[in-house]
C-alpha atoms as a PDB file:
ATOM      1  CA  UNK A   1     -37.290  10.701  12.387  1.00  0.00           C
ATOM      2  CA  UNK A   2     -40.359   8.331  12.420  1.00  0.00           C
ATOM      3  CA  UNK A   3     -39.921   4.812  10.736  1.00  0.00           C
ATOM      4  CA  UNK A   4     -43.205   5.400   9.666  1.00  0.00           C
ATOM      5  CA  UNK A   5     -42.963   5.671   5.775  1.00  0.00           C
ATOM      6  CA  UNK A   6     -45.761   5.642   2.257  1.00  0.00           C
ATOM      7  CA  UNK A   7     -45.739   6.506  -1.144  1.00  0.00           C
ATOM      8  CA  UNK A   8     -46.201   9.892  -2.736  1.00  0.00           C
ATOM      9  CA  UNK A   9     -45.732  11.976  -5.874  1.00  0.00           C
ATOM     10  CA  UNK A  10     -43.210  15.201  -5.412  1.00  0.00           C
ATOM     11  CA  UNK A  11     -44.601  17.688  -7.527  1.00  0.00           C
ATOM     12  CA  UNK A  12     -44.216  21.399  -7.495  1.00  0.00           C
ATOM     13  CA  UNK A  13     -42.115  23.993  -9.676  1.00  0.00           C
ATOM     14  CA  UNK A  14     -38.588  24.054 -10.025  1.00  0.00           C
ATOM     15  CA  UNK A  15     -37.643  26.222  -6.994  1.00  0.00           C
ATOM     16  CA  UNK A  16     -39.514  24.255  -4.476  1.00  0.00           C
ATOM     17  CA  UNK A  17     -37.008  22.621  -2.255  1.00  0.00           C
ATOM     18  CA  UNK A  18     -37.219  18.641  -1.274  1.00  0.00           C
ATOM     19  CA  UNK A  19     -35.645  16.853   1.627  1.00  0.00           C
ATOM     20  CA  UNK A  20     -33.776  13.304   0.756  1.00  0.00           C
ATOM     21  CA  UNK A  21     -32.378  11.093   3.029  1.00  0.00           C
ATOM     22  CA  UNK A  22     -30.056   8.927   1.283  1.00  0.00           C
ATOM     23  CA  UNK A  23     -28.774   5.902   3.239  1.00  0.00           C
ATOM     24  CA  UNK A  24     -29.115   7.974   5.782  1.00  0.00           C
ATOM     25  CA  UNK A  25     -27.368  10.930   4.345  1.00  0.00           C
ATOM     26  CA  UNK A  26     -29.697  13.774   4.586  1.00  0.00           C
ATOM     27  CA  UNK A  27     -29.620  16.603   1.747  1.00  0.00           C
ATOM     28  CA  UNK A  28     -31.992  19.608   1.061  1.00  0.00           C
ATOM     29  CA  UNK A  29     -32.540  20.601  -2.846  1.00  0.00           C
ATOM     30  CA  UNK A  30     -34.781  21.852  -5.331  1.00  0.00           C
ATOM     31  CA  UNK A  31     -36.848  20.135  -7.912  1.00  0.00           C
ATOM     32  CA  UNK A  32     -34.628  22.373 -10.481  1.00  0.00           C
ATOM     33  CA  UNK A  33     -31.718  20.468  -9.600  1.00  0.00           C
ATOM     34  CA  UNK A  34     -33.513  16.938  -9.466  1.00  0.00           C
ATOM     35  CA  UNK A  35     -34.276  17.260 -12.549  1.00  0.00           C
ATOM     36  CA  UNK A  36     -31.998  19.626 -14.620  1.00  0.00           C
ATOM     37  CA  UNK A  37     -30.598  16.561 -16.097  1.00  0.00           C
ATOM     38  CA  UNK A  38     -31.629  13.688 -18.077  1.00  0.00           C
ATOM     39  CA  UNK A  39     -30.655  10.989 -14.825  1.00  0.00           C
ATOM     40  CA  UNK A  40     -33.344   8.687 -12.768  1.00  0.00           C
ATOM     41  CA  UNK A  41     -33.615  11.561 -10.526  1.00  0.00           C
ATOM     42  CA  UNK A  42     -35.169  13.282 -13.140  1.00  0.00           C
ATOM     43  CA  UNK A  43     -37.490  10.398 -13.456  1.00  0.00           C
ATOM     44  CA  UNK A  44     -38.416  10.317  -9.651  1.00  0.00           C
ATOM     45  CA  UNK A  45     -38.757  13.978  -9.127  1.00  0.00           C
ATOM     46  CA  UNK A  46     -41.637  14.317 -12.617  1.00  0.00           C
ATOM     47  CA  UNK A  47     -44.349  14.530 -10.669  1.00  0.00           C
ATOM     48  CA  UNK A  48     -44.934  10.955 -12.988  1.00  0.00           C
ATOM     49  CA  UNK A  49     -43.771   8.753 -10.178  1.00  0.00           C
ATOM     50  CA  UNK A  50     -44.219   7.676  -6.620  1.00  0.00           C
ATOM     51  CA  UNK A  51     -41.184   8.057  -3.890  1.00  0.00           C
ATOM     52  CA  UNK A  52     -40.997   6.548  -0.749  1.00  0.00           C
ATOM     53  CA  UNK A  53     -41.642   9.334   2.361  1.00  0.00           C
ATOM     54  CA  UNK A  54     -41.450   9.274   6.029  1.00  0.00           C
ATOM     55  CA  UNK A  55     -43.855  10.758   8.287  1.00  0.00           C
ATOM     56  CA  UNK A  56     -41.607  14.326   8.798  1.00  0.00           C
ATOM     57  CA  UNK A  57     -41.352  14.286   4.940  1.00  0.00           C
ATOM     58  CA  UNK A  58     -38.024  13.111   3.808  1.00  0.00           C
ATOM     59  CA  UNK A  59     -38.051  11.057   1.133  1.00  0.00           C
ATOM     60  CA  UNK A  60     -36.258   7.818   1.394  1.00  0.00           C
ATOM     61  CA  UNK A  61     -33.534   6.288  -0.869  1.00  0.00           C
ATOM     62  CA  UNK A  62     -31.848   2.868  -0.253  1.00  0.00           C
ATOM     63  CA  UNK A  63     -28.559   3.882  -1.878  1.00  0.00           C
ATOM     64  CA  UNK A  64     -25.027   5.452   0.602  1.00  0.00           C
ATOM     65  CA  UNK A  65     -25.171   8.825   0.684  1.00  0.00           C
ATOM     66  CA  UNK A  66     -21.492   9.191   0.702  1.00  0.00           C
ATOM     67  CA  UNK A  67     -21.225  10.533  -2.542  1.00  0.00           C
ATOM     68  CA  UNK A  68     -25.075  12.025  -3.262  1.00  0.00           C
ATOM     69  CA  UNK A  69     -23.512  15.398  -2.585  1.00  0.00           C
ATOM     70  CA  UNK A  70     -21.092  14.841  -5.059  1.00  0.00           C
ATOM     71  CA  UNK A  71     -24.146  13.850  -7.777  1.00  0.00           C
ATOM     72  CA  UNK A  72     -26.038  17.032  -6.804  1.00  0.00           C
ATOM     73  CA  UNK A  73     -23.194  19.105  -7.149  1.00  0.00           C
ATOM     74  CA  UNK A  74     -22.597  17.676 -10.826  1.00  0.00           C
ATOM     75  CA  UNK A  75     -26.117  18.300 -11.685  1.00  0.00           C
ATOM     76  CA  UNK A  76     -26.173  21.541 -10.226  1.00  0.00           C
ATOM     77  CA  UNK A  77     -22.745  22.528 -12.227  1.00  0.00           C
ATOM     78  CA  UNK A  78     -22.017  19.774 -14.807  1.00  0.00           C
ATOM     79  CA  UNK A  79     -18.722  19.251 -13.141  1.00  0.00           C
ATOM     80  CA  UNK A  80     -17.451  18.026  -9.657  1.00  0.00           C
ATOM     81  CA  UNK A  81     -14.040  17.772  -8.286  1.00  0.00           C
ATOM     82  CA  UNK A  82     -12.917  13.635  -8.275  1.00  0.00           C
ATOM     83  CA  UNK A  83     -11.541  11.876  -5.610  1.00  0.00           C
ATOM     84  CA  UNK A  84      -8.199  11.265  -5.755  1.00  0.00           C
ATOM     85  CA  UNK A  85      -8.397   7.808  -4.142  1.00  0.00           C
ATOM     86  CA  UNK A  86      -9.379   5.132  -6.895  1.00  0.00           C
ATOM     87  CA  UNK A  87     -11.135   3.564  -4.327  1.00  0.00           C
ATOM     88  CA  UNK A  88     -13.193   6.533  -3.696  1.00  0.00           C
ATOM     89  CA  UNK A  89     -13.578   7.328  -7.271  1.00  0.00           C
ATOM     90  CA  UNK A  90     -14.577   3.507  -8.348  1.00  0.00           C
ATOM     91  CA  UNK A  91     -17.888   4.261  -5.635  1.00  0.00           C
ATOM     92  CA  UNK A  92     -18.561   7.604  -7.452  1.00  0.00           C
ATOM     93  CA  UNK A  93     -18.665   5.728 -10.794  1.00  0.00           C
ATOM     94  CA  UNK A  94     -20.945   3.202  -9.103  1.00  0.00           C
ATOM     95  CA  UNK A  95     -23.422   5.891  -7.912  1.00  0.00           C
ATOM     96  CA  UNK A  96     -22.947   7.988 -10.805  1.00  0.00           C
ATOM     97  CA  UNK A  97     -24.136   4.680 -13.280  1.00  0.00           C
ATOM     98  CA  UNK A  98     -27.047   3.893 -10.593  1.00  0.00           C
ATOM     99  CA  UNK A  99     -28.219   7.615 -11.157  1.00  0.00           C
ATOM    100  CA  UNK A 100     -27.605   7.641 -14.950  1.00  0.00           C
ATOM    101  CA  UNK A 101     -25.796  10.514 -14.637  1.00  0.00           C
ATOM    102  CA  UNK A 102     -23.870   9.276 -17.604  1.00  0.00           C
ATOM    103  CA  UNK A 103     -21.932  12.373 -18.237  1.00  0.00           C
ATOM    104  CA  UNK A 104     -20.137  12.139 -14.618  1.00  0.00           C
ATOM    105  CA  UNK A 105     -20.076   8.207 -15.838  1.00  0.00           C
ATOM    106  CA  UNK A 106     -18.145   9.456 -18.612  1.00  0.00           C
ATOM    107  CA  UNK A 107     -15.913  11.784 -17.103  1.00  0.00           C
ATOM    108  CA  UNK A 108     -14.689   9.652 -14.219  1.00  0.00           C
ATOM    109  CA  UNK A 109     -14.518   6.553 -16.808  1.00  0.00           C
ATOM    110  CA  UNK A 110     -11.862   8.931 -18.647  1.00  0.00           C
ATOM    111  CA  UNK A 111      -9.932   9.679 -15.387  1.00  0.00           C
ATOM    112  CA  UNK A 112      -9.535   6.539 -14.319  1.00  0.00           C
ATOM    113  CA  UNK A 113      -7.836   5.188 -17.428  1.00  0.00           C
ATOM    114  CA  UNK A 114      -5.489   8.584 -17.491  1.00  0.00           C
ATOM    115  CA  UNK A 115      -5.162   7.412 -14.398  1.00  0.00           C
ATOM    116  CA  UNK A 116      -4.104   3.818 -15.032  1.00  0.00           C
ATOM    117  CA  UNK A 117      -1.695   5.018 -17.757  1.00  0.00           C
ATOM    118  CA  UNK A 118       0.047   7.094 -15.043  1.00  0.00           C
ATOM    119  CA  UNK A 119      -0.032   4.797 -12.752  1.00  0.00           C
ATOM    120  CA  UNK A 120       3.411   3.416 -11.768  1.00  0.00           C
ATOM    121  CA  UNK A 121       4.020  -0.367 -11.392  1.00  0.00           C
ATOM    122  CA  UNK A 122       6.165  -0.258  -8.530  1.00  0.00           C
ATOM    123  CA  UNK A 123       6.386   2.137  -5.874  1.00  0.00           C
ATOM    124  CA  UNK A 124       9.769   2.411  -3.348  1.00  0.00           C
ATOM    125  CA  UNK A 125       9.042   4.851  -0.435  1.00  0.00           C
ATOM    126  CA  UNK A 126      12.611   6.664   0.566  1.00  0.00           C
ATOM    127  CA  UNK A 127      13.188   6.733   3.915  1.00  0.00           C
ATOM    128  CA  UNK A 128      15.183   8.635   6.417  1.00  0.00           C
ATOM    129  CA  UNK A 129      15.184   7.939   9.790  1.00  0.00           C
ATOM    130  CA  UNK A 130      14.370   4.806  11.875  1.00  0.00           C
ATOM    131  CA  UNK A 131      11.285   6.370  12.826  1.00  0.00           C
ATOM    132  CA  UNK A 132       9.946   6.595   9.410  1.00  0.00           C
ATOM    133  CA  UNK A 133      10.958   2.671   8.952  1.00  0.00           C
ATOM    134  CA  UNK A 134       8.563   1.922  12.019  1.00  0.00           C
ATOM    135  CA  UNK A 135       5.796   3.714  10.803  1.00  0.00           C
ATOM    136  CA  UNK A 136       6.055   2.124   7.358  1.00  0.00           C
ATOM    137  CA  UNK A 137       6.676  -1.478   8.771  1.00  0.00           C
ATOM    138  CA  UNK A 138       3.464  -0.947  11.552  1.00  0.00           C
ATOM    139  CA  UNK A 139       0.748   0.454   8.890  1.00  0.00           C
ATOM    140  CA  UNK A 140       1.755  -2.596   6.020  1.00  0.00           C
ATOM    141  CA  UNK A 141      -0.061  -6.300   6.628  1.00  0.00           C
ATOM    142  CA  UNK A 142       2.768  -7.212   3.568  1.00  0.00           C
ATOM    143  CA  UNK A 143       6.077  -8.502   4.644  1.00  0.00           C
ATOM    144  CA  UNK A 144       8.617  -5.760   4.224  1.00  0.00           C
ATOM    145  CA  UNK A 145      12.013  -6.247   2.466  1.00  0.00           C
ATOM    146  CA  UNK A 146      14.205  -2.685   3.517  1.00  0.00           C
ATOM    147  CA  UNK A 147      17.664  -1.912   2.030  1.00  0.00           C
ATOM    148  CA  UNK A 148      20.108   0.190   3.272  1.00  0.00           C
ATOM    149  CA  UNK A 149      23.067   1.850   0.778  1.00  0.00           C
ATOM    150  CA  UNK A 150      24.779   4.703   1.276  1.00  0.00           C
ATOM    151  CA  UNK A 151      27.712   4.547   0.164  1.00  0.00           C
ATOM    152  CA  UNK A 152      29.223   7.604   1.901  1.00  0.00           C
ATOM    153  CA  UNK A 153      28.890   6.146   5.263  1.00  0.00           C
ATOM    154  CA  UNK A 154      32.369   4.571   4.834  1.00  0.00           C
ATOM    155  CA  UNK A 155      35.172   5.804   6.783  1.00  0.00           C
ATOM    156  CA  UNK A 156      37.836   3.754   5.009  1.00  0.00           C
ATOM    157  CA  UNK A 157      38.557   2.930   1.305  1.00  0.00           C
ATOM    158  CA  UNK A 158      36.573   0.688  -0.723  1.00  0.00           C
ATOM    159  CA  UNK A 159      37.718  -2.678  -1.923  1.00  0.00           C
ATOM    160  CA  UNK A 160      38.131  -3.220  -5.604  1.00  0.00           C
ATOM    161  CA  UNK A 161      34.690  -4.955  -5.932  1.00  0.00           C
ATOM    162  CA  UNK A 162      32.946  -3.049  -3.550  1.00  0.00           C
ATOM    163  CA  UNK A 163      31.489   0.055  -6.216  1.00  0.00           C
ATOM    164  CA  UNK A 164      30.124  -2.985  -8.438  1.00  0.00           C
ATOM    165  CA  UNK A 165      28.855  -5.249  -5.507  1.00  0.00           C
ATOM    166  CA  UNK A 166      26.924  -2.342  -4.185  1.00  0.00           C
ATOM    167  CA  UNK A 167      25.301  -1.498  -7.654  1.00  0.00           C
ATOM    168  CA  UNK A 168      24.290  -4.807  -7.846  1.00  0.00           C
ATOM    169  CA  UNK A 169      22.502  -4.617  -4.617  1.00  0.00           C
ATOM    170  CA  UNK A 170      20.582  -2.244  -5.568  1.00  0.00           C
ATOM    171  CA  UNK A 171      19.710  -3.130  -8.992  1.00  0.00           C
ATOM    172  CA  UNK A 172      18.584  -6.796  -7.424  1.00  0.00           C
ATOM    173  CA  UNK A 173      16.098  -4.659  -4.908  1.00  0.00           C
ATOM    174  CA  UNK A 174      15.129  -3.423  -8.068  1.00  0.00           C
ATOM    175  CA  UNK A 175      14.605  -6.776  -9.731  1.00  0.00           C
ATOM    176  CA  UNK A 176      12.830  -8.042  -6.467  1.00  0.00           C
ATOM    177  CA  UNK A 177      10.549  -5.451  -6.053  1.00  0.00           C
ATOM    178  CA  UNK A 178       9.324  -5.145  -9.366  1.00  0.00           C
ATOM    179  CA  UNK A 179       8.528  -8.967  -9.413  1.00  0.00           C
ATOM    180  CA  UNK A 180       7.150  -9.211  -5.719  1.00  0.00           C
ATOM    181  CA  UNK A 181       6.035  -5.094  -5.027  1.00  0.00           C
ATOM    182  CA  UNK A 182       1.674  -6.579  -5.331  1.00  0.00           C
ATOM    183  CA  UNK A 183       2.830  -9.175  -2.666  1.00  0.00           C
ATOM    184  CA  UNK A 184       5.645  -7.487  -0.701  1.00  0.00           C
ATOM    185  CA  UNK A 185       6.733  -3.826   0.836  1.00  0.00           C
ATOM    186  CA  UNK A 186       9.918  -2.624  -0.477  1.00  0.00           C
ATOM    187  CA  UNK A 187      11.319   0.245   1.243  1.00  0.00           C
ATOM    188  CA  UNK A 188      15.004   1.947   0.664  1.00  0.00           C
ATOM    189  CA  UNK A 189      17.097   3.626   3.343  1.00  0.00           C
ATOM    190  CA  UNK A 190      19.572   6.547   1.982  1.00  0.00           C
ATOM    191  CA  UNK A 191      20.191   8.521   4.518  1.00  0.00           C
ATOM    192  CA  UNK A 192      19.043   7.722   8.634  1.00  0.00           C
ATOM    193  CA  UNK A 193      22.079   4.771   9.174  1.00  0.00           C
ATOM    194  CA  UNK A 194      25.004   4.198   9.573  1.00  0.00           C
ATOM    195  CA  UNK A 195      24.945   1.164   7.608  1.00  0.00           C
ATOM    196  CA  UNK A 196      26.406   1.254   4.215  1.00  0.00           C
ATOM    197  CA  UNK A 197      24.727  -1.828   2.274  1.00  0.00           C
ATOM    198  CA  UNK A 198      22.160  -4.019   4.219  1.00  0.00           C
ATOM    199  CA  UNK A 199      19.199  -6.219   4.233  1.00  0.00           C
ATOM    200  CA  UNK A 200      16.452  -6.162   6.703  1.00  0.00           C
ATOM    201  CA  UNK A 201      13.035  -8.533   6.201  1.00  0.00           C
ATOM    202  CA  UNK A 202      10.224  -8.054   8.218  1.00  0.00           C
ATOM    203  CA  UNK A 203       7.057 -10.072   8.911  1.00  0.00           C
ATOM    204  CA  UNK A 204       4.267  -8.991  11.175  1.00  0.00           C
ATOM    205  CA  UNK A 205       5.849  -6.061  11.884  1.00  0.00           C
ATOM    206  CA  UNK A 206       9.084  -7.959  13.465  1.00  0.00           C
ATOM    207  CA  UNK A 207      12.214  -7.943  11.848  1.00  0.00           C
ATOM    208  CA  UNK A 208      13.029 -11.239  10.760  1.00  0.00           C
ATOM    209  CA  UNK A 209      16.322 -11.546   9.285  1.00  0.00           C
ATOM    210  CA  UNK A 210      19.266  -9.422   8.134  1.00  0.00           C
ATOM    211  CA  UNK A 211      21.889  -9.910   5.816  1.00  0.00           C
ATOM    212  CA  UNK A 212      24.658  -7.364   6.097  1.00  0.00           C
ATOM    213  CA  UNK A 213      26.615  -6.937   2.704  1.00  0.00           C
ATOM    214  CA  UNK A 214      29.669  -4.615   4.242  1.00  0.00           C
ATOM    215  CA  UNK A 215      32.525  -5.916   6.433  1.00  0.00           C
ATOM    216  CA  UNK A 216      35.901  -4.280   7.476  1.00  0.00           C
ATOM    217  CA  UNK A 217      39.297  -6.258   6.191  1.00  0.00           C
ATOM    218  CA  UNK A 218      43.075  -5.413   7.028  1.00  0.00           C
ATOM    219  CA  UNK A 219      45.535  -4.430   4.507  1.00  0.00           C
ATOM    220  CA  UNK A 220      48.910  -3.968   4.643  1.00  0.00           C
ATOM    221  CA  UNK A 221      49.013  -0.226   5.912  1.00  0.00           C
ATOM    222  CA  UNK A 222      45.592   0.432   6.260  1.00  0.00           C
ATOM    223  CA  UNK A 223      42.030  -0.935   6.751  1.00  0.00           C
ATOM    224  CA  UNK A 224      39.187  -0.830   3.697  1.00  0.00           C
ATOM    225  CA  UNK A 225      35.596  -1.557   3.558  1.00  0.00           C
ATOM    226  CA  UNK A 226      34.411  -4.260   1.741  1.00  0.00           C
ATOM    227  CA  UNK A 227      31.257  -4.541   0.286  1.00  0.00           C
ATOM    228  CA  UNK A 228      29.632  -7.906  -1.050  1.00  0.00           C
ATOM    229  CA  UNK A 229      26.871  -9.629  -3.180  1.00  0.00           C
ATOM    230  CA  UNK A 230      25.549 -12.777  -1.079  1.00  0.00           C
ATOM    231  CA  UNK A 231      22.971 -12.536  -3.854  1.00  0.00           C
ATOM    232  CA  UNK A 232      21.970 -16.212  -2.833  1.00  0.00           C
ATOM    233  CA  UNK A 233      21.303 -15.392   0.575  1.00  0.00           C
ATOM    234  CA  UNK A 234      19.102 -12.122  -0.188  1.00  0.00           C
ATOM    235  CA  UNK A 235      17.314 -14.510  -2.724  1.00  0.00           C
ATOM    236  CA  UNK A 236      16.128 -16.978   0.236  1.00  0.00           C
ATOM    237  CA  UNK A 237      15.183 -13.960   3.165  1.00  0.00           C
ATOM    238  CA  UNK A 238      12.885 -12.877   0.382  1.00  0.00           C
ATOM    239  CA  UNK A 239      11.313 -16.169  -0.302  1.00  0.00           C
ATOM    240  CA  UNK A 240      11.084 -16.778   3.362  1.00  0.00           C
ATOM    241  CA  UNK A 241       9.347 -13.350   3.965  1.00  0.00           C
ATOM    242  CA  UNK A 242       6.473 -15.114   1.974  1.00  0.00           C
ATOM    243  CA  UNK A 243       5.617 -17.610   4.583  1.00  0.00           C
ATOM    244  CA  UNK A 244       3.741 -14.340   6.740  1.00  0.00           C
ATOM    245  CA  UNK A 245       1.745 -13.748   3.819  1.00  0.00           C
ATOM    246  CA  UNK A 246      -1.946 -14.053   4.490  1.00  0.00           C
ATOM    247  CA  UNK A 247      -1.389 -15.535   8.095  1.00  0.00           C
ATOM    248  CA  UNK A 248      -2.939 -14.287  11.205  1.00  0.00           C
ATOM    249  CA  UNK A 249       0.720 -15.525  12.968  1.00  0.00           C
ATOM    250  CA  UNK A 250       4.158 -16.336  12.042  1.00  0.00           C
ATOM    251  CA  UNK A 251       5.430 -19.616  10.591  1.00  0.00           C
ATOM    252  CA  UNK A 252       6.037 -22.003  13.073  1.00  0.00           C
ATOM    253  CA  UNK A 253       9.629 -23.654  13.648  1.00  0.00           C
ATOM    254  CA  UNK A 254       9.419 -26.405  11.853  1.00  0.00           C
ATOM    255  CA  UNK A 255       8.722 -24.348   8.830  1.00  0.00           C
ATOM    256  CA  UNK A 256      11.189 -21.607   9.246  1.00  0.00           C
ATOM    257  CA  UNK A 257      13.782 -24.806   9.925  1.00  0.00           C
ATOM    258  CA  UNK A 258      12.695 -26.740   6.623  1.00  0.00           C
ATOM    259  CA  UNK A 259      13.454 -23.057   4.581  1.00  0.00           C
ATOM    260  CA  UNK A 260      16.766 -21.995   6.770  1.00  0.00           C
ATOM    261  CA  UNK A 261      20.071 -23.740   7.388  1.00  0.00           C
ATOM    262  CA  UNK A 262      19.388 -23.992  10.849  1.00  0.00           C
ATOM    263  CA  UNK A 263      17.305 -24.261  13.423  1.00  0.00           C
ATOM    264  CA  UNK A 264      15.029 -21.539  14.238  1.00  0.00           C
ATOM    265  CA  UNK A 265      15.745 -20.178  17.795  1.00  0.00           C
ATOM    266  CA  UNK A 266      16.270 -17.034  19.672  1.00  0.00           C
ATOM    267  CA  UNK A 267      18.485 -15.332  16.737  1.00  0.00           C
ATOM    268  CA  UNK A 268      17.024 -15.174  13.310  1.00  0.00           C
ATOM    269  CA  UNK A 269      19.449 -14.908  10.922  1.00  0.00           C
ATOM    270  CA  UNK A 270      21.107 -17.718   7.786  1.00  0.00           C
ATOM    271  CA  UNK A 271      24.234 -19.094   7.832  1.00  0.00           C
ATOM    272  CA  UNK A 272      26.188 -20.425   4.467  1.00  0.00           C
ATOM    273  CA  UNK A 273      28.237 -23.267   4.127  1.00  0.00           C
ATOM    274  CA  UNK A 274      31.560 -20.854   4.653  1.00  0.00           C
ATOM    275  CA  UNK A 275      30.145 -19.686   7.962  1.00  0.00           C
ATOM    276  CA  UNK A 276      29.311 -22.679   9.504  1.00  0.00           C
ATOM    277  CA  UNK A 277      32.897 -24.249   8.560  1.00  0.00           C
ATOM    278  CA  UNK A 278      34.560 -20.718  10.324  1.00  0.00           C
ATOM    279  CA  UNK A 279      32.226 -21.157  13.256  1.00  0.00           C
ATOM    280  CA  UNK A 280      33.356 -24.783  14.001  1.00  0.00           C
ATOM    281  CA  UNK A 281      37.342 -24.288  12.766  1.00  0.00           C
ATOM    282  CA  UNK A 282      36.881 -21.200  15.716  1.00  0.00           C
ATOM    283  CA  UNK A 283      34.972 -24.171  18.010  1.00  0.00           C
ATOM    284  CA  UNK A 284      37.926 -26.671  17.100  1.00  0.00           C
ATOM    285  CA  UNK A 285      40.647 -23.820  17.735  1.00  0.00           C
ATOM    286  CA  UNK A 286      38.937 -23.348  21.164  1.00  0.00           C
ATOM    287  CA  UNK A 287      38.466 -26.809  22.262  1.00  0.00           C
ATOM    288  CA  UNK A 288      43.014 -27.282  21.690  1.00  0.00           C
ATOM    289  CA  UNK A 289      43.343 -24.389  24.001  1.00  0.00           C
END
């Protein structure tokens, strides 16, 4: 099309049909539907005002077409289907009030707050299968936080504790990803490992840390699975999740080191006061022999 472009009137009866490009979006109408409601349309398609035109006759509006089709199809019917993205629907509105077609304004005004009523504060996608964690972790910019529990993984007995350690595991993911879900990805494993209670935090789309809440210990006949509530531990991974918020790389060592209890190297991982005294007792043990 030509970029040569004036001003002229559209006039004509109600049947004649108009060409429109709209941010280049092009669209073929009538007059009858221009006008059929009380909108700005109506006002530009009188006959009482001029509308920009090219040189092949389309006429020329500065707006995104994305969603014209969507205004001539409510004008046409008095209804339209709504997107069912809010983002989608929130540009709709924003055409719709730029049109004055204040009965669409009105109808998607309505959706949107059934919508916000509806609208749950936290969501936890259920996963699976490994595969299903990568494709979760790769398509998120948020650190992830991912807990495993399934309790009939175990091939041994529990532990006395174990049922109430595990339940509070999961009612802290709760706790954590209702207060961090705007800032974080929370996802829950239940079926796809073999894991039976266990951490994993990821930043960039790496896993960072891990904290592993089962462990196998020896009775007198038989072994059992115990399960346990390093709730201290799970507390800090979060937190340190944080630090790949908004950043177009990692933390760097010093950082991770000033928020772990060690020094950041080739395993990531955090280490409480009772594991660093077993690691050098075992150190001490090896050093007699």
């Amino acid at each position: 099309m030509s970029g040569d472009s004036h001003k002229t009137v559209i006039k004509g009866n109600s049947s004649k049909y108009v060409k429109l490009n709209v941010g280049g979006s092009l669209h073929y109408t009538t007059l009858g539907t221009l006008t059929k409601q009380d909108t700005m349309l109506r006002a530009m398609f009188s006959g009482r005002m001029e509308v920009l035109t090219d040189s092949e006759g389309w006429i020329l509006i500065d707006r995104c077409g994305k969603h014209f089709g969507s205004i001539l199809n409510f004008l046409r019917d008095s209804t339209v289907p709504l997107p069912e993205v809010r983002r989608e629907l929130m540009e709709l509105l924003q055409e719709a009030k730029y049109y004055l077609v204040t009965d669409l304004v009105t109808q998607i005004e309505a959706a949107l707050k059934s919508r916000e009523e509806l609208e749950p504060i936290c969501k936890v996608p259920l996963i699976t299968s490994s595969r299903e964690e990568q494709q979760l972790v790769s398509s998120t910019f948020k650190p992830v936080v991912k807990l495993i529990c399934n309790r009939h993984n175990n091939k041994y007995s529990y532990t006395n504790n174990s049922d109430d350690n595990l339940l509070k595991n999961l009612e802290l993911f709760d706790k954590l990803s209702l207060r961090f879900n705007p800032r974080v990805m929370f996802i829950k494993d239940v079926i796809g490992s073999n894991e039976i209670c266990c951490w994993s935090f990821f930043g960039h789309k790496q896993k960072i840390a891990e904290v592993c809440c089962t462990s196998i210990v020896y009775g007198t006949d038989k072994k059992h699975t115990k399960v346990e509530f390093p709730e201290a531990r799970i507390y800090e991974e979060t937190l340190n999740i944080l630090l790949y918020e908004h950043r177009d790389k990692g933390p760097d060592a010093e950082l991770m080191q000033a928020t772990r209890g060690y020094t950041v190297g080739g395993r990531n991982g955090y280490h409480s006061d009772e594991e660093v005294e077993e690691k050098h007792e075992r150190e001490r043990m090896l050093r007699r022999h």
